[in-house]
C-alpha atoms as a PDB file:
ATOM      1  CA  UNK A   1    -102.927 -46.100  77.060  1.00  0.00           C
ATOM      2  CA  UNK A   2    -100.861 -48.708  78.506  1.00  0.00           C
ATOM      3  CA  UNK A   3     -98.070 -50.527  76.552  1.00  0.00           C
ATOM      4  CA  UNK A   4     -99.150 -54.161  76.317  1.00  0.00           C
ATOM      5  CA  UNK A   5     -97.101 -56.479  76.770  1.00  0.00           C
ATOM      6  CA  UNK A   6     -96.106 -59.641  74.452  1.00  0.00           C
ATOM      7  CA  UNK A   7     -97.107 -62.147  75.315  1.00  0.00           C
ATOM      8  CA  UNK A   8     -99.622 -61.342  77.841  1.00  0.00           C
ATOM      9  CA  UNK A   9     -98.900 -63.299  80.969  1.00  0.00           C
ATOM     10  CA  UNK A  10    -100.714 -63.413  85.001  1.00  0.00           C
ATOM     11  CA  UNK A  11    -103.829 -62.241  86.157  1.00  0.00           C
ATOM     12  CA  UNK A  12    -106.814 -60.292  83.730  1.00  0.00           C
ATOM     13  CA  UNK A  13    -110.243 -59.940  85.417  1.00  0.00           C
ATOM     14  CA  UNK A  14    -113.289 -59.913  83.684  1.00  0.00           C
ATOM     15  CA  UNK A  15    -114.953 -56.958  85.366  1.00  0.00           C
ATOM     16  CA  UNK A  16    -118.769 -57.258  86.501  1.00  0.00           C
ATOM     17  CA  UNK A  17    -120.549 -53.739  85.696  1.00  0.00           C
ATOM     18  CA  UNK A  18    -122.188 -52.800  88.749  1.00  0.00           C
ATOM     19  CA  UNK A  19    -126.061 -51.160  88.676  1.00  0.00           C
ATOM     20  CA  UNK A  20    -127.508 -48.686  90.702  1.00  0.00           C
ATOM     21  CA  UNK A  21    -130.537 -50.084  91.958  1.00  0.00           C
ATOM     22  CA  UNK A  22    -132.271 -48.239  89.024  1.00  0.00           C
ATOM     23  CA  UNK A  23    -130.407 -50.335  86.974  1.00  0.00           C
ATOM     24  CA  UNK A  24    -128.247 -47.509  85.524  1.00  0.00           C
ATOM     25  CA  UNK A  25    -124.475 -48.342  85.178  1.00  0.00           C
ATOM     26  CA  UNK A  26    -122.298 -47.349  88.912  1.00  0.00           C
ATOM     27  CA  UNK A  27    -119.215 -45.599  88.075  1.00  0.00           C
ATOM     28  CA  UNK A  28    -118.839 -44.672  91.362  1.00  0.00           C
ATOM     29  CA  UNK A  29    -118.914 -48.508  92.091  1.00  0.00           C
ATOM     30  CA  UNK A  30    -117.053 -49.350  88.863  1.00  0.00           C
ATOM     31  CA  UNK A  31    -114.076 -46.927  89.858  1.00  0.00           C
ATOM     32  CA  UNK A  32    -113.748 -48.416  93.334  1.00  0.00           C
ATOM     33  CA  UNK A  33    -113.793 -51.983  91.834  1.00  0.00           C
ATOM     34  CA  UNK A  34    -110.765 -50.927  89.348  1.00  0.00           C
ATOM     35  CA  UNK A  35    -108.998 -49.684  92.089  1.00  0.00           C
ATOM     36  CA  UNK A  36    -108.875 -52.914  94.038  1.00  0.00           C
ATOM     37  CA  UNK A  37    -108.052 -54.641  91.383  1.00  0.00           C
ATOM     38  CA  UNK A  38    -104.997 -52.670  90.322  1.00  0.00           C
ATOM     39  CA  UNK A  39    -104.171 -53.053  93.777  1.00  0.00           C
ATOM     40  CA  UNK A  40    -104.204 -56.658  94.212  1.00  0.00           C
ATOM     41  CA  UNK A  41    -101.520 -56.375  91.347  1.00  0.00           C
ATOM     42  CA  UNK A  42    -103.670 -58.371  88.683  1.00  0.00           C
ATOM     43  CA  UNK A  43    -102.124 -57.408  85.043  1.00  0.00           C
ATOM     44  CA  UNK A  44    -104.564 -56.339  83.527  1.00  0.00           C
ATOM     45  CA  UNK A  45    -108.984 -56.064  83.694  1.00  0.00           C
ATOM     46  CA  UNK A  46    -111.457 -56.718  80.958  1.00  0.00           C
ATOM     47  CA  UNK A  47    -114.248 -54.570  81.010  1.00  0.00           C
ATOM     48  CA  UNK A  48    -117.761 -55.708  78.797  1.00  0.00           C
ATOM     49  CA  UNK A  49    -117.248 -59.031  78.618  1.00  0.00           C
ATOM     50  CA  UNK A  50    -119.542 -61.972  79.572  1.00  0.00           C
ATOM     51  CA  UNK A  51    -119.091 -60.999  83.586  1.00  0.00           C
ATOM     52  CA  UNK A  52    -120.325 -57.481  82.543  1.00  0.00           C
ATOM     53  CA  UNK A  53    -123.109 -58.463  80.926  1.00  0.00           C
ATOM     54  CA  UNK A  54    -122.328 -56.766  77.960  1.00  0.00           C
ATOM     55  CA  UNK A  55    -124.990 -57.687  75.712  1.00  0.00           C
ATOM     56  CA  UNK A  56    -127.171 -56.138  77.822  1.00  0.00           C
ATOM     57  CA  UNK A  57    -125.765 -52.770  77.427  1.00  0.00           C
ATOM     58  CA  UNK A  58    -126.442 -50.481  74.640  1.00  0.00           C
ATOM     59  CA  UNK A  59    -123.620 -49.048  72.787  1.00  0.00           C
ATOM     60  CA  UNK A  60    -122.992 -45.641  74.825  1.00  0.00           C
ATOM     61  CA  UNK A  61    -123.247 -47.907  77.805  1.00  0.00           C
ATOM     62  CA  UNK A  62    -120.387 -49.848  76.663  1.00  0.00           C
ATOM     63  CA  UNK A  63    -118.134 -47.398  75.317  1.00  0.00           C
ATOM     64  CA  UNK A  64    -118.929 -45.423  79.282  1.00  0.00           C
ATOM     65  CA  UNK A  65    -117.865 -48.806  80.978  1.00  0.00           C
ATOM     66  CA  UNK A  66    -114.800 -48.930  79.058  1.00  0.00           C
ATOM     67  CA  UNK A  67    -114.200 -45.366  79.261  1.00  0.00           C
ATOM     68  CA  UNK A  68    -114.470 -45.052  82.969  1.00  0.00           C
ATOM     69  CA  UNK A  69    -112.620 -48.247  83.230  1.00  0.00           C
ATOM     70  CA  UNK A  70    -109.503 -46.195  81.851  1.00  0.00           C
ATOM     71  CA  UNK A  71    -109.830 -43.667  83.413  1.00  0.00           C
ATOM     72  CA  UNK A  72    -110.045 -45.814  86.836  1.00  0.00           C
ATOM     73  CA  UNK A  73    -107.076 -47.423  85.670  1.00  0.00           C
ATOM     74  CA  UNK A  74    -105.080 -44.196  85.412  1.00  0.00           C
ATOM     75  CA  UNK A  75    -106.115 -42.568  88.407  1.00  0.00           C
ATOM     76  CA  UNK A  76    -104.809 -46.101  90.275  1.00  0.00           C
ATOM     77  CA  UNK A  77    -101.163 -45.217  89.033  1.00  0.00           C
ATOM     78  CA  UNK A  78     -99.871 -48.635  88.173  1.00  0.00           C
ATOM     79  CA  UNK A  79     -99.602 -50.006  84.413  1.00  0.00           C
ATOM     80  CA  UNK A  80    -102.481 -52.428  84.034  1.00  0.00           C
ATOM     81  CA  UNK A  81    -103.860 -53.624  80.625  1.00  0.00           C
ATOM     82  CA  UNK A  82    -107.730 -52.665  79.533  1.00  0.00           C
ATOM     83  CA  UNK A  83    -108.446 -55.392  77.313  1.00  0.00           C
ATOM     84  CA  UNK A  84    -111.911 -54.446  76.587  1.00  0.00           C
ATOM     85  CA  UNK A  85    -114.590 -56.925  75.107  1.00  0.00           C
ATOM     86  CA  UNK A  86    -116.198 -56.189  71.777  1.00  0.00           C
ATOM     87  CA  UNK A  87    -118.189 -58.954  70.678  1.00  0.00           C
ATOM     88  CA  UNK A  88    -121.404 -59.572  69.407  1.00  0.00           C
ATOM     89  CA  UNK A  89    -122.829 -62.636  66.801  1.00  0.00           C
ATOM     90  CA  UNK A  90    -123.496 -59.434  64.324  1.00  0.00           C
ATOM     91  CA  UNK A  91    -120.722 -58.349  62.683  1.00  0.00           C
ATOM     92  CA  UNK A  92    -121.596 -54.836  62.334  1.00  0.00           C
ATOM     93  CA  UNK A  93    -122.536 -54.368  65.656  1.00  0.00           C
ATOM     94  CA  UNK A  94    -118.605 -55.909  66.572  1.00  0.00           C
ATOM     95  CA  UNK A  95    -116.894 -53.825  64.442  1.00  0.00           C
ATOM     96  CA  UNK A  96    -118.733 -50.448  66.279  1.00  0.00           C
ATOM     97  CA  UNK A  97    -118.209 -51.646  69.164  1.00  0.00           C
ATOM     98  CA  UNK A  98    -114.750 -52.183  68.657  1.00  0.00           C
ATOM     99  CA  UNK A  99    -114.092 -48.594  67.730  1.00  0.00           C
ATOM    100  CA  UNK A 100    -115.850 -46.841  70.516  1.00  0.00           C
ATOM    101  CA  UNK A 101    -113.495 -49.041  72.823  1.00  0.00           C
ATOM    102  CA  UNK A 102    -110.657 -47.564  70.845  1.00  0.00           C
ATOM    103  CA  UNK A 103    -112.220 -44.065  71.448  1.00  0.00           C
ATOM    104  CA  UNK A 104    -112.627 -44.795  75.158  1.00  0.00           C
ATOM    105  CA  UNK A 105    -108.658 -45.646  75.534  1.00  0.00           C
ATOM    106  CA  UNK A 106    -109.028 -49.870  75.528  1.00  0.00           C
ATOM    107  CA  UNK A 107    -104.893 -51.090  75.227  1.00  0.00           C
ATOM    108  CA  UNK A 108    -106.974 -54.351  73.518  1.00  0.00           C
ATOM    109  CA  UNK A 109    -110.089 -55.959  72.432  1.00  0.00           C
ATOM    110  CA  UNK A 110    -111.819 -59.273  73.600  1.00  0.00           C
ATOM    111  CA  UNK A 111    -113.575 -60.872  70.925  1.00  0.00           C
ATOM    112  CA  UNK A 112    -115.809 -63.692  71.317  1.00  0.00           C
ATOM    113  CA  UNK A 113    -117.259 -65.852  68.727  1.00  0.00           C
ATOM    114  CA  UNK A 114    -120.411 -65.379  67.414  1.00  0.00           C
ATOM    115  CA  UNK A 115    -122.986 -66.989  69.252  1.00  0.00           C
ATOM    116  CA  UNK A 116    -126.266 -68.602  67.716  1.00  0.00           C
ATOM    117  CA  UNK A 117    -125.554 -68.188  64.178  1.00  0.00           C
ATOM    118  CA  UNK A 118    -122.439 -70.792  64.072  1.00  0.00           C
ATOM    119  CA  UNK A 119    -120.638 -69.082  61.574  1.00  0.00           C
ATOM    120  CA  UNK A 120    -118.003 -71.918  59.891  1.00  0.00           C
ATOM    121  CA  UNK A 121    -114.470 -71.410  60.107  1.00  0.00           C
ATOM    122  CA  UNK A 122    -114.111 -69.215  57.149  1.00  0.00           C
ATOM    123  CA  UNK A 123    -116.863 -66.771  58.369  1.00  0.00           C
ATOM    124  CA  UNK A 124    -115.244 -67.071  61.604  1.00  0.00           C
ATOM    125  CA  UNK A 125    -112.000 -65.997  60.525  1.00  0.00           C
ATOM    126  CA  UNK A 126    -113.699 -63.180  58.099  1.00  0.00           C
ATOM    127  CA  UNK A 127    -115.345 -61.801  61.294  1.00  0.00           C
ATOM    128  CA  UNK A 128    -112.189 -61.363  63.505  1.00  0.00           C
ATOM    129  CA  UNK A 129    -110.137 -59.493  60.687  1.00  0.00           C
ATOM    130  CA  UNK A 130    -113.191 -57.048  60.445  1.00  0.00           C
ATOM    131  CA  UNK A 131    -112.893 -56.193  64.030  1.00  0.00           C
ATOM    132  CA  UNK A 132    -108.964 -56.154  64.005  1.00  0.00           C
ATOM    133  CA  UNK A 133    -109.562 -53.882  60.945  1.00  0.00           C
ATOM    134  CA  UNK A 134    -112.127 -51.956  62.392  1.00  0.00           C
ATOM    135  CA  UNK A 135    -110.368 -51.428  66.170  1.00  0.00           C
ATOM    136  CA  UNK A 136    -107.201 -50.928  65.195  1.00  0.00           C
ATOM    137  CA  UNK A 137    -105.938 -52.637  68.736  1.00  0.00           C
ATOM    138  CA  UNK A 138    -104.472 -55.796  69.769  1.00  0.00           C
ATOM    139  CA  UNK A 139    -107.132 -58.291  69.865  1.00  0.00           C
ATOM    140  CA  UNK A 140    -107.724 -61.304  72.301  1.00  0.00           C
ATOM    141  CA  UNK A 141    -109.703 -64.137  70.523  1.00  0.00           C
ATOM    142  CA  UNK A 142    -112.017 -66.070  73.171  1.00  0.00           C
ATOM    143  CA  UNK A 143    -113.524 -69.282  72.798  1.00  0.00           C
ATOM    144  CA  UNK A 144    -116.287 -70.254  75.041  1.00  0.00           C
ATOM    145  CA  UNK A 145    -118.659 -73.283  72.830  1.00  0.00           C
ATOM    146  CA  UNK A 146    -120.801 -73.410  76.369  1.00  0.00           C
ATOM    147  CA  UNK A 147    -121.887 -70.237  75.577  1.00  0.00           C
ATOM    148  CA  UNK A 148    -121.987 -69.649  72.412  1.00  0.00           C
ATOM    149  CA  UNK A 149    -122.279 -72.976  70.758  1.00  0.00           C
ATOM    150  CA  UNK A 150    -119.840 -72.793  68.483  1.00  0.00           C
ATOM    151  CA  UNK A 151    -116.085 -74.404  69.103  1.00  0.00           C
ATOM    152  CA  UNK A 152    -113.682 -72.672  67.651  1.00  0.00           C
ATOM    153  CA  UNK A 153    -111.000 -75.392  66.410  1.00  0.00           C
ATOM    154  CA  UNK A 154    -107.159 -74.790  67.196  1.00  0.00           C
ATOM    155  CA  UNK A 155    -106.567 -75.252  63.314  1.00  0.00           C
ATOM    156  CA  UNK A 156    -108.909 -71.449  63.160  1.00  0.00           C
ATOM    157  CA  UNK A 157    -106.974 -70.287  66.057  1.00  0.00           C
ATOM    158  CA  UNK A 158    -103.899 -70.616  64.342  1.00  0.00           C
ATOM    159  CA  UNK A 159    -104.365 -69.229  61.336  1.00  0.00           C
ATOM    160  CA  UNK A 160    -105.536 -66.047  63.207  1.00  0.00           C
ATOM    161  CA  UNK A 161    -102.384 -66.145  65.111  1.00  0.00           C
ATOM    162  CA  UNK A 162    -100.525 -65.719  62.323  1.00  0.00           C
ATOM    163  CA  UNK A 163    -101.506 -62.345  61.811  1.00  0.00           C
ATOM    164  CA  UNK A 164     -99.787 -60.181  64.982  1.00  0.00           C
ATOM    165  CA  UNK A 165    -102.738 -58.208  65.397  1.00  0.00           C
ATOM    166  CA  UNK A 166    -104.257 -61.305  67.359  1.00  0.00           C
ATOM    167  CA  UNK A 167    -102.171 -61.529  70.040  1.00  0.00           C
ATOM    168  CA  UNK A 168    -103.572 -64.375  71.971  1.00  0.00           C
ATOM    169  CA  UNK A 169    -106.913 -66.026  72.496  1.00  0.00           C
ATOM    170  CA  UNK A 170    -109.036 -66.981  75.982  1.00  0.00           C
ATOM    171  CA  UNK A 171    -109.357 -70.443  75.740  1.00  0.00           C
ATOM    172  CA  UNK A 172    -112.672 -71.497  77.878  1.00  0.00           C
ATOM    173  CA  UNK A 173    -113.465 -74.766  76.100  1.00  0.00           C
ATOM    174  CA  UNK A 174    -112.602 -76.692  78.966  1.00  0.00           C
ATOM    175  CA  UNK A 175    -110.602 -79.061  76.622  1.00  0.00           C
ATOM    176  CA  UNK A 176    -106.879 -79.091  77.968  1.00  0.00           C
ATOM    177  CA  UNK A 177    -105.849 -81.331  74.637  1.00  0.00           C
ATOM    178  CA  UNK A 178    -107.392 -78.157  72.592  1.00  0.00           C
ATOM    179  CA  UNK A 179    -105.285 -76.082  74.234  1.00  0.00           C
ATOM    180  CA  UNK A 180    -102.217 -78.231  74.380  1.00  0.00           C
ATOM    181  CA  UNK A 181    -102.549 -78.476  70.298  1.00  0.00           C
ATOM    182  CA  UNK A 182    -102.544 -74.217  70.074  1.00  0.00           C
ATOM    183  CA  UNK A 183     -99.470 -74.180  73.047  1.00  0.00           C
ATOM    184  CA  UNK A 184     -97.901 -76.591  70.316  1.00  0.00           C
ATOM    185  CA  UNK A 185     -98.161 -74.840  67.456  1.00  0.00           C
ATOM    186  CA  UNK A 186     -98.281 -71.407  68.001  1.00  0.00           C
ATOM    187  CA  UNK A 187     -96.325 -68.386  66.748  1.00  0.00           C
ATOM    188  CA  UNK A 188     -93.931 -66.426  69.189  1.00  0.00           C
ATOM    189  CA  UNK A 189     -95.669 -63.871  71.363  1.00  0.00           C
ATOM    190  CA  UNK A 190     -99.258 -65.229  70.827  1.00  0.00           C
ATOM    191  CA  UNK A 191    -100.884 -65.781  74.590  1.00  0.00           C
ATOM    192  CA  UNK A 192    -102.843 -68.428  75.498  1.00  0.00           C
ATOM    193  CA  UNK A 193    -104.533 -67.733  78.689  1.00  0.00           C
ATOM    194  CA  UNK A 194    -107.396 -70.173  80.328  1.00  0.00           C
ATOM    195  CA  UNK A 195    -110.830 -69.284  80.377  1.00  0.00           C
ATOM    196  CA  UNK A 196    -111.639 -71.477  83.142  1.00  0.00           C
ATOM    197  CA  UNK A 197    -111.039 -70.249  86.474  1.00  0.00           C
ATOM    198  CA  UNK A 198    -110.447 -74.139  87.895  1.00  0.00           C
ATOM    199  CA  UNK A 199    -107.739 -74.671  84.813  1.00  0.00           C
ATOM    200  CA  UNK A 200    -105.742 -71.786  85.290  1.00  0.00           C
ATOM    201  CA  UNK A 201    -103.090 -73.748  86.813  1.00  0.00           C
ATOM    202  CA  UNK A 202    -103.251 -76.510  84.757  1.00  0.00           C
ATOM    203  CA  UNK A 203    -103.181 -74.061  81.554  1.00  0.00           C
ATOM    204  CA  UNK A 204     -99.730 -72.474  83.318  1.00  0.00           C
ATOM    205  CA  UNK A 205     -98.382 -76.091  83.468  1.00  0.00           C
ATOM    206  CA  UNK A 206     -98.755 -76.811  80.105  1.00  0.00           C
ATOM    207  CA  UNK A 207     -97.029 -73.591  79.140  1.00  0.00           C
ATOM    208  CA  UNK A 208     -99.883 -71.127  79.313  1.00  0.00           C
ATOM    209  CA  UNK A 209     -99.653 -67.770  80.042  1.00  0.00           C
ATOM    210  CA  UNK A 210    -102.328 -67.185  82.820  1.00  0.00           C
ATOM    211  CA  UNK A 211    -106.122 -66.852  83.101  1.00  0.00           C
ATOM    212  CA  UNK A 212    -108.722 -64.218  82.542  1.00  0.00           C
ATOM    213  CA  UNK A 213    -110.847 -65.074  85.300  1.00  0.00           C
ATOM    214  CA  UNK A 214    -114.125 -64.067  87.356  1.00  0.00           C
ATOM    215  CA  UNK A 215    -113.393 -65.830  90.957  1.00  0.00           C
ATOM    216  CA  UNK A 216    -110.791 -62.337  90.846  1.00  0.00           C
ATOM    217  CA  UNK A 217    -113.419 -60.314  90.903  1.00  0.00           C
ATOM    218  CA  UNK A 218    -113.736 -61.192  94.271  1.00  0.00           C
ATOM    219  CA  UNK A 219    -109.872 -62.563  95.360  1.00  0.00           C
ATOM    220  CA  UNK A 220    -107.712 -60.683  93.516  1.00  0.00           C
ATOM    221  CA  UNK A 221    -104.530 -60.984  95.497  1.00  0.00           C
ATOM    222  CA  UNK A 222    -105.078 -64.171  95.553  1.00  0.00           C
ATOM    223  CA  UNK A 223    -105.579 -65.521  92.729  1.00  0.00           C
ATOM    224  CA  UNK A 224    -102.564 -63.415  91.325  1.00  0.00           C
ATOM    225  CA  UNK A 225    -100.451 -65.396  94.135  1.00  0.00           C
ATOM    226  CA  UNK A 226    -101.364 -68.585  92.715  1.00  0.00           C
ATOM    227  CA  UNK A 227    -100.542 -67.754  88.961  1.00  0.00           C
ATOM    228  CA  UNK A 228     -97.188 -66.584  90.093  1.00  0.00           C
ATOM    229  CA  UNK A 229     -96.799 -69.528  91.579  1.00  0.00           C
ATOM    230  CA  UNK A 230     -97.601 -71.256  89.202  1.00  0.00           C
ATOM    231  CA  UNK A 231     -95.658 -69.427  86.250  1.00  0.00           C
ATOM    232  CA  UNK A 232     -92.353 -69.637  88.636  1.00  0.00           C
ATOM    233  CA  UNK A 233     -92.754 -73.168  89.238  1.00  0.00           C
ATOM    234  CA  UNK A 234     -93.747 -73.683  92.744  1.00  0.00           C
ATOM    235  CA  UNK A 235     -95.919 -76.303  92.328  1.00  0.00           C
ATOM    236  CA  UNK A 236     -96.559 -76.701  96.099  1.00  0.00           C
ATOM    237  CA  UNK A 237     -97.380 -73.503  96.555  1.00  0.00           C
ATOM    238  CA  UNK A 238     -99.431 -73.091  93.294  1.00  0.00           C
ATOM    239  CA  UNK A 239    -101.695 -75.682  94.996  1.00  0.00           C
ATOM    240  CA  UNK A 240    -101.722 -75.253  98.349  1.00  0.00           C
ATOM    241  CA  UNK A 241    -103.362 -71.932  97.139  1.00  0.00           C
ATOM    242  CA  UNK A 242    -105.559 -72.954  94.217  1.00  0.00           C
ATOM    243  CA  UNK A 243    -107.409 -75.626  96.808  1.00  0.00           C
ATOM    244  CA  UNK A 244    -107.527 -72.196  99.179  1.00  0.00           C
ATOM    245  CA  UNK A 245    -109.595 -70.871  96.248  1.00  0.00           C
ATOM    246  CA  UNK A 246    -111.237 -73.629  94.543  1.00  0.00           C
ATOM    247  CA  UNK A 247    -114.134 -73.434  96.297  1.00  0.00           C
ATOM    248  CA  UNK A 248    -115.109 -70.026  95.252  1.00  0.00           C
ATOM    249  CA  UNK A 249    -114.230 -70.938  91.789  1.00  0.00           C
ATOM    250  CA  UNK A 250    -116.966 -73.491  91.563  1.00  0.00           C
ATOM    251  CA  UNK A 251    -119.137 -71.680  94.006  1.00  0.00           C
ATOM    252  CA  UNK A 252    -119.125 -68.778  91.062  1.00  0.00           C
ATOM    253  CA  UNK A 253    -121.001 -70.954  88.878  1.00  0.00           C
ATOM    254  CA  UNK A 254    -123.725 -72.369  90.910  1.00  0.00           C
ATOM    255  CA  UNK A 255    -126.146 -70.641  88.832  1.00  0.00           C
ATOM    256  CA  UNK A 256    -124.988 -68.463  85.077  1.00  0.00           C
ATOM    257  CA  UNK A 257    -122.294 -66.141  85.775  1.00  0.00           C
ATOM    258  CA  UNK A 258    -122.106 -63.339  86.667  1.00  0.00           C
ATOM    259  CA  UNK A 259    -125.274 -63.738  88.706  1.00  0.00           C
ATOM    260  CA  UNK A 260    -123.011 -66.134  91.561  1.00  0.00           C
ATOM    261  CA  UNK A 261    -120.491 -63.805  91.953  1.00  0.00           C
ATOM    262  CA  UNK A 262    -122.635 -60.251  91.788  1.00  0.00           C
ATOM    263  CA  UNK A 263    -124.170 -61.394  95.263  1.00  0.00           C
ATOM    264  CA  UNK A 264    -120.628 -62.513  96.272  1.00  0.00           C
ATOM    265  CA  UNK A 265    -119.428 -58.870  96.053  1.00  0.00           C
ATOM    266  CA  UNK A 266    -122.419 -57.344  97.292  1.00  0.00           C
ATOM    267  CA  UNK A 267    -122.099 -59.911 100.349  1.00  0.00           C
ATOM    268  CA  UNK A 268    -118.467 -58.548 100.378  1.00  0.00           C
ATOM    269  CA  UNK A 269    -119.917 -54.847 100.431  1.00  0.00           C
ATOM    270  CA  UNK A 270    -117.588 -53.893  97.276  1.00  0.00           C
ATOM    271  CA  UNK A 271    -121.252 -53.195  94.864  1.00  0.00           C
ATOM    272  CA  UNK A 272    -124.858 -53.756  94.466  1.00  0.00           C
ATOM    273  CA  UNK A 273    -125.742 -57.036  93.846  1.00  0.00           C
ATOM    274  CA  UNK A 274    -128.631 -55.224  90.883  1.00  0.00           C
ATOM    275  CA  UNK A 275    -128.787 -57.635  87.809  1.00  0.00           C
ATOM    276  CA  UNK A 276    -130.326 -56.310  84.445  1.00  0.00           C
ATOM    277  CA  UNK A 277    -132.848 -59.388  83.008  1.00  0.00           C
ATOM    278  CA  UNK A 278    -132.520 -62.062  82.009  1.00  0.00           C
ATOM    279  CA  UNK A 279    -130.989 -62.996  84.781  1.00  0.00           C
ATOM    280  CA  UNK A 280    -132.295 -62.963  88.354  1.00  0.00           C
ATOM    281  CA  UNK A 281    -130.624 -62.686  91.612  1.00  0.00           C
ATOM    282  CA  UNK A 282    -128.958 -65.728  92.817  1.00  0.00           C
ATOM    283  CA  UNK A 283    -131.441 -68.446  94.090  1.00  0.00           C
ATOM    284  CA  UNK A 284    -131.821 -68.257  98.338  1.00  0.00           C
ATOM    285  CA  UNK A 285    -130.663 -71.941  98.171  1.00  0.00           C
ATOM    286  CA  UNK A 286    -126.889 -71.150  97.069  1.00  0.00           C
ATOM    287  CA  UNK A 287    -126.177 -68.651  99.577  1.00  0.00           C
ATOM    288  CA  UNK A 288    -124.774 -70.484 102.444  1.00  0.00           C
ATOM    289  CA  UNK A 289    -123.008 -72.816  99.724  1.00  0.00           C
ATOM    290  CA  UNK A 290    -121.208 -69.254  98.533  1.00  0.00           C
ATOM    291  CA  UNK A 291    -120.814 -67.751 102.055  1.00  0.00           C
ATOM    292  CA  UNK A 292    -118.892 -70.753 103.112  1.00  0.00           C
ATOM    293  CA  UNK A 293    -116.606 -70.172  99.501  1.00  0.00           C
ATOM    294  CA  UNK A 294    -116.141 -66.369 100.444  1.00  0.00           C
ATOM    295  CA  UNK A 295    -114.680 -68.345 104.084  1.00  0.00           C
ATOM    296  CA  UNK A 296    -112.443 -70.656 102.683  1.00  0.00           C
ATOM    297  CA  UNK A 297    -111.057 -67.876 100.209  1.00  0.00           C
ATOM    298  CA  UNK A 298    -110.416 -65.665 103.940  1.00  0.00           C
ATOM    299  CA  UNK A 299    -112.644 -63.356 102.189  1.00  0.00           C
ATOM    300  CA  UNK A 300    -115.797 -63.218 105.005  1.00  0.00           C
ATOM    301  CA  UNK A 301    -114.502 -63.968 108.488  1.00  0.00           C
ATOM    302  CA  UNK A 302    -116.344 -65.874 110.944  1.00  0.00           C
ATOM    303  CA  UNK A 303    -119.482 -64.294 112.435  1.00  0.00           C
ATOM    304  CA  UNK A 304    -119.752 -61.340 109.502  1.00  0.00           C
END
């Protein structure tokens, strides 16, 4: 288990989960994706998340993701945070899953909020002390209201953040005034990284830690360039890099991620591009949009 750090600060990607073509989780794949990712010196991944498409995995497929996640981690021989995601809109079903990713070695938990049920801000806080309870881990609050359909207010934020066990939340509401009021307000040590690939820089600026991000699932050297960039102050170079990358970024959600940037790495010859349904594989009409994002990024040279 790795040490985590307070607050968290740089790079966390949150892992796809690669299929075989039978639709069976790759840990051959999933090992080989940890690895680069280590390598490209991000701080830390986030297996089961939204970009893993955890909710379609059942509960020994999660805690295996996670596990093998770990273990990838280890084998890489560099410190790098498993923040591993947990959530679900059923309590219950949260507070298992956030003890198998204990079991399974996780330094942290991700937990989202509850999605279609809209819990109000009381139920909302009653859920995340359950999982803290139940994990026993550092946990990572996430707000994502285009997902979920439920925005959870800085005011809710903040009284979580009072307890240490929450040691920062994953702030995807697009709303950089949301996130200005929780950089205002909050307690020493308490991360606030951005959600939002595009606003990582912008989130840095304003005195946020970093980003937990999908476009470095793909770029991960580079998009840990531009967030040190960013954190040391070099503006310039902060954006001469983010517009480098931007493309990708919105390329990535051309259609509901992770389905974008699955046939990005597949394209890239890093996994299988295999979905599990709902989703489909990305529509033919987006492909040259994303090959010419993988270009721009340096990720695809010319005539590959």
């Amino acid at each position: 288990m790795t040490d985590l750090a307070r607050p968290l600060s740089g790079v966390f990607t949150a892992l796809i989960t690669p299929f075989t073509g039978s639709g069976a989780v790759d840990e051959a794949a999933l090992r080989s994706l940890v690895k680069r990712q280590v390598d490209g010196g991000v701080a830390g991944v986030v297996p089961c998340g939204t970009t893993g498409e955890a909710v379609t995995l059942d509960a020994d497929e999660h805690e295996l993701v996670v596990r093998v996640t770990v273990e990838a981690v280890r084998a890489a021989g560099r410190p790098v945070a498993v923040i591993a995601g947990c959530g679900s809109n059923d309590t219950r079903k949260s507070v298992d899953l956030a003890a198998r990713c204990r079991r399974a070695g996780a330094d942290a938990l991700l937990a989202v909020t509850p999605y279609y049920n809209k819990p109000t801000p009381a139920g909302l806080i009653a859920h995340f002390l359950a999982i803290a309870d139940a994990g026993q881990l550092p946990v990572v609050l996430y707000n994502v209201p285009g997902r979920t359909g439920l925005n959870m207010l800085p005011e809710t934020v903040l009284k979580l953040a009072a307890d240490r066990r929450f040691v920062g939340v994953k702030e995807a509401s697009g709303n950089l005034e949301q996130a200005s009021e929780i950089l205002r307000s909050r307690p020493p040590g308490f991360a606030v990284l951005s959600g939002e690939d595009s606003l990582a820089v912008p989130m840095v600026a304003l005195g946020g830690e970093g980003v937990i991000a999908v476009v470095s699932n793909e770029a991960p050297a580079l998009l840990v360039e531009i967030t040190d960039a960013a954190l040391k102050g070099d503006r310039p170079r902060a954006a001469a890099l983010h517009a480098k990358l931007f493309p990708l970024m919105r390329a990535n959600f051309r259609e509901s991620n992770p389905i974008p940037v699955k046939w990005a790495m597949a394209r890239l010859g890093l996994c299988g591009g295999t979905l599990r349904l709902p989703l489909v594989p990305l529509s033919e009409a987006h492909h040259a949009p994303m090959e010419e994002a993988l270009r721009a990024a340096g990720l695809l040279p010319e005539g590959r």
